[in-house]
Protein backbone atom coordinates (compact mmCIF):
# COMPACT_ATOMS: atom_id res chain seq x y z
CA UNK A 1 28.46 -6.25 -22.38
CA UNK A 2 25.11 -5.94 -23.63
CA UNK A 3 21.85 -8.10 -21.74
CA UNK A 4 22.42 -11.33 -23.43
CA UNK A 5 25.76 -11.90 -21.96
CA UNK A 6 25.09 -10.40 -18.79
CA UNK A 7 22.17 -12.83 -18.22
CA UNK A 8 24.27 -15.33 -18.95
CA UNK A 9 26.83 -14.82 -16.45
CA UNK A 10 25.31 -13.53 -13.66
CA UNK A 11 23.64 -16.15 -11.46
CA UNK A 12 21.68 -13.75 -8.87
CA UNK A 13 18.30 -13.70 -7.85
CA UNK A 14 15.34 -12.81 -10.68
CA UNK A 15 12.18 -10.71 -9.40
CA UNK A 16 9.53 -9.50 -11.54
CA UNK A 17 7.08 -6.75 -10.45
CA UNK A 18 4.48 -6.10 -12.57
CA UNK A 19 3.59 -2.48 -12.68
CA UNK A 20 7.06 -1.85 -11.84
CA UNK A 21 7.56 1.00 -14.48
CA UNK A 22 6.18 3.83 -12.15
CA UNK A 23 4.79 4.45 -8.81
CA UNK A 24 4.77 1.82 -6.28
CA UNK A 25 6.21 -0.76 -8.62
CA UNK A 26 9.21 1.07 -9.27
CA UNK A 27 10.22 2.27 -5.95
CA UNK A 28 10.04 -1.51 -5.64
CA UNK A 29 12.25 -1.79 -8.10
CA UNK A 30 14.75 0.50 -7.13
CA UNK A 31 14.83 -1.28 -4.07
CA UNK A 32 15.64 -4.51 -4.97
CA UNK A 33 17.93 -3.68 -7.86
CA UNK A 34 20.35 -1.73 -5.11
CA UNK A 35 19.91 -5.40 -3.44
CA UNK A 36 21.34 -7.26 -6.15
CA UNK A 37 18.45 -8.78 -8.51
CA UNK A 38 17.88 -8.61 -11.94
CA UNK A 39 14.51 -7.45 -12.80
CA UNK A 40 11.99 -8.13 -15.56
CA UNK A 41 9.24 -4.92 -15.39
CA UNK A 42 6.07 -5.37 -16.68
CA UNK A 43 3.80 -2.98 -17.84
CA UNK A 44 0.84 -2.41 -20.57
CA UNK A 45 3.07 0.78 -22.13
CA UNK A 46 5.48 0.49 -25.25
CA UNK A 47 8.93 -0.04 -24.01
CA UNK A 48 10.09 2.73 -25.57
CA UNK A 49 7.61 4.68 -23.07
CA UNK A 50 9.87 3.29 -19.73
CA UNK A 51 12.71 3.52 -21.40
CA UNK A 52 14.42 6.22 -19.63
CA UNK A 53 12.75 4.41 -16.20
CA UNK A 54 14.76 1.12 -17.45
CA UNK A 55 17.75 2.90 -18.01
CA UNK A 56 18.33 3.93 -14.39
CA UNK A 57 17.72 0.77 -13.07
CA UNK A 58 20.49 -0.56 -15.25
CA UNK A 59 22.00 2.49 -13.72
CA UNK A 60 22.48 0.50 -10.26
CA UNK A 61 23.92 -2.38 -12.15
CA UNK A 62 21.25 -4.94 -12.83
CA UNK A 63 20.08 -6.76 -15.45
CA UNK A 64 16.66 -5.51 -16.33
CA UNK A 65 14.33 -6.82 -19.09
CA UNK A 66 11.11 -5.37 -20.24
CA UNK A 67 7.29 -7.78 -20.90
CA UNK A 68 5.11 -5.80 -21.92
CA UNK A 69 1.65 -7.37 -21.31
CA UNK A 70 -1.61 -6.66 -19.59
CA UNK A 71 -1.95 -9.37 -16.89
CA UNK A 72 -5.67 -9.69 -17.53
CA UNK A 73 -4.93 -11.34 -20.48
CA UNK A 74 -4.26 -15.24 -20.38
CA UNK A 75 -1.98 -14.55 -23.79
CA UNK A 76 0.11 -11.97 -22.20
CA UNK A 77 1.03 -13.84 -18.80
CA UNK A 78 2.26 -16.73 -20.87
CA UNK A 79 4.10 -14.65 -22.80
CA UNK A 80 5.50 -12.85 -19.57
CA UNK A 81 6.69 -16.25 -18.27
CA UNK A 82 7.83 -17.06 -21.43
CA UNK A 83 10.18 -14.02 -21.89
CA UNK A 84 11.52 -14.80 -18.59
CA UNK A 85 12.54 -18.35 -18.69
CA UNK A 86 14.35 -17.64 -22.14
CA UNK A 87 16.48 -14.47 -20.80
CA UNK A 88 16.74 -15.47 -17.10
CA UNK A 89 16.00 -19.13 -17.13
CA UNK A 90 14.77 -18.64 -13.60
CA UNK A 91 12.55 -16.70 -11.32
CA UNK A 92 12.57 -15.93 -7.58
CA UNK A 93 10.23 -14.12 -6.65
CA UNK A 94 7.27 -12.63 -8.41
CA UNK A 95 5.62 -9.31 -6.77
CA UNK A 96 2.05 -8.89 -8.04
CA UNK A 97 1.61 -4.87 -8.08
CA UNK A 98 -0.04 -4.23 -11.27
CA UNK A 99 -3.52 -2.29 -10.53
CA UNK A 100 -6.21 -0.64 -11.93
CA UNK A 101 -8.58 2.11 -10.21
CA UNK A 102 -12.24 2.35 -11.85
CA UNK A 103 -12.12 4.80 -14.47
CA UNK A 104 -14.91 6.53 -12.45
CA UNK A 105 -15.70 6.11 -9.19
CA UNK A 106 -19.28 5.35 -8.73
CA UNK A 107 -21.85 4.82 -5.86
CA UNK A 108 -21.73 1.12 -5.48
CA UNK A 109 -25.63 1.30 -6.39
CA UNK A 110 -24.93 3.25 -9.49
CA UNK A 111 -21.73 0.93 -10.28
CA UNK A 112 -21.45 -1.59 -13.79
CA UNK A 113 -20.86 -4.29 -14.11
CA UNK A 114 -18.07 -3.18 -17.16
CA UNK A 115 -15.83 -1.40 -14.07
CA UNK A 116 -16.18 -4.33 -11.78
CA UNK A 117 -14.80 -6.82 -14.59
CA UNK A 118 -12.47 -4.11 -15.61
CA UNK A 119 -10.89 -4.03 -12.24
CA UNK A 120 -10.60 -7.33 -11.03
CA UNK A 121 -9.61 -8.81 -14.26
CA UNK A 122 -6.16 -7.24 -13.66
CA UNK A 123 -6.21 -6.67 -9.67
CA UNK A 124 -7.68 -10.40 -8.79
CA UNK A 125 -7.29 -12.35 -11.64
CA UNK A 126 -4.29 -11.56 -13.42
CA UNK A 127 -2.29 -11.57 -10.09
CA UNK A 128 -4.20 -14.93 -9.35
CA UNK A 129 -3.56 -16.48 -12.34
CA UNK A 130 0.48 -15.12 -12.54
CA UNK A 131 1.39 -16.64 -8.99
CA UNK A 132 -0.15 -20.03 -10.29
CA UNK A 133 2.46 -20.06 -13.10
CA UNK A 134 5.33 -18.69 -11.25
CA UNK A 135 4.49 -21.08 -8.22
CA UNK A 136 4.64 -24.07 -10.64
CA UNK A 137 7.70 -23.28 -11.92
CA UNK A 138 9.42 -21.93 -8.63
CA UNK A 139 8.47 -26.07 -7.60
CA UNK A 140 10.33 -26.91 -10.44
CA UNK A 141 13.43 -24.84 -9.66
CA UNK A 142 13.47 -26.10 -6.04
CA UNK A 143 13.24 -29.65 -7.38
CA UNK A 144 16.85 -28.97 -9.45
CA UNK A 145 18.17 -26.75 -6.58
CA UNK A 146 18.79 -27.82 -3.41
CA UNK A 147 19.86 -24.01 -2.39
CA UNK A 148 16.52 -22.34 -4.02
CA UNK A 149 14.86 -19.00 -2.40
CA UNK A 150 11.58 -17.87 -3.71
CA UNK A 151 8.91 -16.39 -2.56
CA UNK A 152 5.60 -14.38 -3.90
CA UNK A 153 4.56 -11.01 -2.25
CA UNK A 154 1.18 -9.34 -3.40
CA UNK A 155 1.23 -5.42 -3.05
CA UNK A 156 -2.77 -4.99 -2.14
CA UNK A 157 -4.16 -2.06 -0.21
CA UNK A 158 -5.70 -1.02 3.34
CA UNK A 159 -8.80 -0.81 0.93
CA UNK A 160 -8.92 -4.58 1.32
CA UNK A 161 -10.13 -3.87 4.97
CA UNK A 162 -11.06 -0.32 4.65
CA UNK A 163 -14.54 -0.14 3.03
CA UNK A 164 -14.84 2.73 0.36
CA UNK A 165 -18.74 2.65 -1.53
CA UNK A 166 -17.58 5.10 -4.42
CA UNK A 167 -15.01 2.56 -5.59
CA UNK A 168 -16.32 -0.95 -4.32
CA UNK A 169 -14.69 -3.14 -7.41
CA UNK A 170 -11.32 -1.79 -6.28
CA UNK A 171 -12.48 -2.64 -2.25
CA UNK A 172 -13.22 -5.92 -3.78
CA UNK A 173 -10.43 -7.04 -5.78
CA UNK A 174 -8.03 -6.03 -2.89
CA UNK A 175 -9.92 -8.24 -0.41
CA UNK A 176 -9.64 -11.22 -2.83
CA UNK A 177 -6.18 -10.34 -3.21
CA UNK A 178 -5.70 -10.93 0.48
CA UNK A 179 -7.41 -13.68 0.32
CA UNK A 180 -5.46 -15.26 -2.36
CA UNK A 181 -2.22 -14.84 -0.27
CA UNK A 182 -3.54 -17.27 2.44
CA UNK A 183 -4.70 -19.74 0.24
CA UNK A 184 -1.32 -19.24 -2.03
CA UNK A 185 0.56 -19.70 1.90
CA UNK A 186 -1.20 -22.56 2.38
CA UNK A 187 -0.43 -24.82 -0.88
CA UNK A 188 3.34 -23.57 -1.10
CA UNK A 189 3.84 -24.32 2.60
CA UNK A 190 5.00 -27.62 2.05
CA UNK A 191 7.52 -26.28 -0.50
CA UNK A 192 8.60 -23.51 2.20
CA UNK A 193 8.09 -20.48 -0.34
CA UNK A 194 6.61 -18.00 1.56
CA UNK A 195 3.98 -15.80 -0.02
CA UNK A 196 3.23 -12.58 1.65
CA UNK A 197 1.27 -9.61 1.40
CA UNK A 198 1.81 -5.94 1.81
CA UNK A 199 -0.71 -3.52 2.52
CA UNK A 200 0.08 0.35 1.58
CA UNK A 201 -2.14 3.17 2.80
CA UNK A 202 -2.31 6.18 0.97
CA UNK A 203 0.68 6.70 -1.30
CA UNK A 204 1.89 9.32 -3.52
CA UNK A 205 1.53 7.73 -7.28
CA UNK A 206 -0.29 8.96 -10.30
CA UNK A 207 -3.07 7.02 -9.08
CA UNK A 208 -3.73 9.41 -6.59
CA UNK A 209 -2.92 11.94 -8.33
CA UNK A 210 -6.51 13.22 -8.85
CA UNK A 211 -7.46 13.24 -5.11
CA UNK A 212 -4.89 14.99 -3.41
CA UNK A 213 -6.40 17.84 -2.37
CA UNK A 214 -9.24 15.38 -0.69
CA UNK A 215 -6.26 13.46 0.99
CA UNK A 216 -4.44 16.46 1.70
CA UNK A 217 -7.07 17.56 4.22
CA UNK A 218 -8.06 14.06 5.74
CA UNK A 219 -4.06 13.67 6.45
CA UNK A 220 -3.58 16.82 7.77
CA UNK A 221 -7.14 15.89 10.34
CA UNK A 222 -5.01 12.94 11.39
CA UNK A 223 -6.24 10.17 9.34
CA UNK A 224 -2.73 8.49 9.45
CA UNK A 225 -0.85 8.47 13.15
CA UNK A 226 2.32 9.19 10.61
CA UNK A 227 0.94 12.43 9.36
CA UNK A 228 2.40 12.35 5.73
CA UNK A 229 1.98 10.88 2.54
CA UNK A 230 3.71 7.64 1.82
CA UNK A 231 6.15 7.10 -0.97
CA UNK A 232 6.57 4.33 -3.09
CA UNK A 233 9.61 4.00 -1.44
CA UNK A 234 8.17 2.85 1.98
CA UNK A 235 6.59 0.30 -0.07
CA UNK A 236 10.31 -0.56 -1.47
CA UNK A 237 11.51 -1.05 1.61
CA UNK A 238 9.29 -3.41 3.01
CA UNK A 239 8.84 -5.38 0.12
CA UNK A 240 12.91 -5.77 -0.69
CA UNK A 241 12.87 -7.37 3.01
CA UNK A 242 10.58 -10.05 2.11
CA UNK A 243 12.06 -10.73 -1.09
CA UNK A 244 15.58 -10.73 0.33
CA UNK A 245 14.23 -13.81 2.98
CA UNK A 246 14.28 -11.39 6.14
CA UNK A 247 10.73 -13.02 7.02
CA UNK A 248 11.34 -16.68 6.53
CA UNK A 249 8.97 -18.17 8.70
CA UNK A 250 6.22 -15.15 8.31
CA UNK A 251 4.71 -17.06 5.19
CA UNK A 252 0.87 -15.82 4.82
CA UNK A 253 1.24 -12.58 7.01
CA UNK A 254 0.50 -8.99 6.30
CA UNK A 255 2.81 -6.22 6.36
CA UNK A 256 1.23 -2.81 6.60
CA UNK A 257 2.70 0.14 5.10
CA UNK A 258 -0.48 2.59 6.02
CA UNK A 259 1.44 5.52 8.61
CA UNK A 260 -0.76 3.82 11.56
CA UNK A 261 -3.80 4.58 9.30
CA UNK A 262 -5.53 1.65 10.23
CA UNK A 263 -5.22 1.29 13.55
CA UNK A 264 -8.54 1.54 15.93
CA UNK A 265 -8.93 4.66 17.56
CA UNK A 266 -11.33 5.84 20.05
């Protein structure tokens, strides 16, 4: 049965996580595929890049579809939509994870203005600018369906609390982030699609790839109560929860995935 037909007979629940081709995106994935939705990934990489990471999501039986796009651009999100509403013909739940880190962290004095439009053009703005669309539409689908869950979860960062002057764009576009899931909260309310956000700590991606000997030592001096690296798939977890309606009347609230990092300690 090849992706055509299968999208055509199935009738489950549609999530698409942008980013979701590695890291925290996938484990995301993984997550919810094991739960029963198809998927459409999106990334900035040829599909025939993820295609081995597409495979084993098929792997656990879902119907997974590939837009490539970067969601700064206004072109690419419609196009995203686009490829969703003619494969699918529906969307639940849309799980802005796509991020960028500066290409070099910089002394917020010494910072440009290039990284700081660089980084929130895809960490703020694309995810802004995606959850209008998919919020429009999910109105529309609750309008033909009586029976319709959605919901919108944005994957931001203890960085949106946690001030860090070497990479202040990225500090930035997490706090608007965080931001944009109250407002988001508030409009939808009267539509009762939640919108949440979860907050990770520090997690084991390729992002962080480049400082783990730095976070190596501050984790092993207690800087997380949980004295570990998290995984992308703590992020899964918590995120497959949401989408699966285990928080219906939590619209607006954060869930942290930070090991205890950020709680006050004397």
């Amino acid at each position: 049965m090849n992706n055509s037909e299968r999208s055509h007979r199935r009738t489950g629940p549609v999530a698409l996580i942008t980013g979701g081709s590695r890291g925290i995106g996938y484990g995301i994935a993984e997550h919810l595929a094991d739960a029963g939705f198809d998927l459409a990934i999106n990334g900035v990489r040829p599909e025939d890049a993820v295609s081995d990471a597409l495979d084993k999501l098929r792997q656990r039986g879902c119907d997974v579809i590939y837009c490539q796009g970067d969601v700064a651009s206004t072109e690419a999100r419609v196009e995203i939509m686009q490829r969703i509403k003619a494969h699918f013909g529906r969307l639940n739940v849309l799980i802005n994870n796509a991020g960028v880190a500066p290409k070099e962290r910089r002394d917020i004095l010494d910072a440009t203005e290039e990284s700081f439009q660089y980084v929130l053009s895809t960490n703020l703005q694309g995810a802004y600018f995606l959850t209008q669309a998919a919020a429009n539409w999910m109105i529309v689908q609750q309008t033909e369906q009586v029976d319709f869950w959605g919901c919108i979860i944005n994957v931001s960062s203890v960085s949106a609390t946690v001030a860090s002057v070497n990479r202040g764009e990225y500090c930035i576009a997490k706090a608007g982030l965080s931001m944009a899931t109250q407002l988001f909260a508030t409009r939808l309310g009267e539509y009762n699609i939640p919108v949440y956000e979860v907050r990770p700590g520090i997690i084991k991606t390729d992002m962080t790839a480049g400082v783990t000997a730095r976070y190596n030592a501050l984790i092993d001096n207690g800087l997380a109560l949980q004295r570990r690296w998290g995984l992308p798939d703590d992020v899964g977890k918590a995120v497959a929860s949401l989408a699966q309606g285990a928080f219906p009347y939590s619209t607006g609230q954060v869930i942290m995935v930070d090991g205890g990092m950020t709680i006050p300690r004397l």
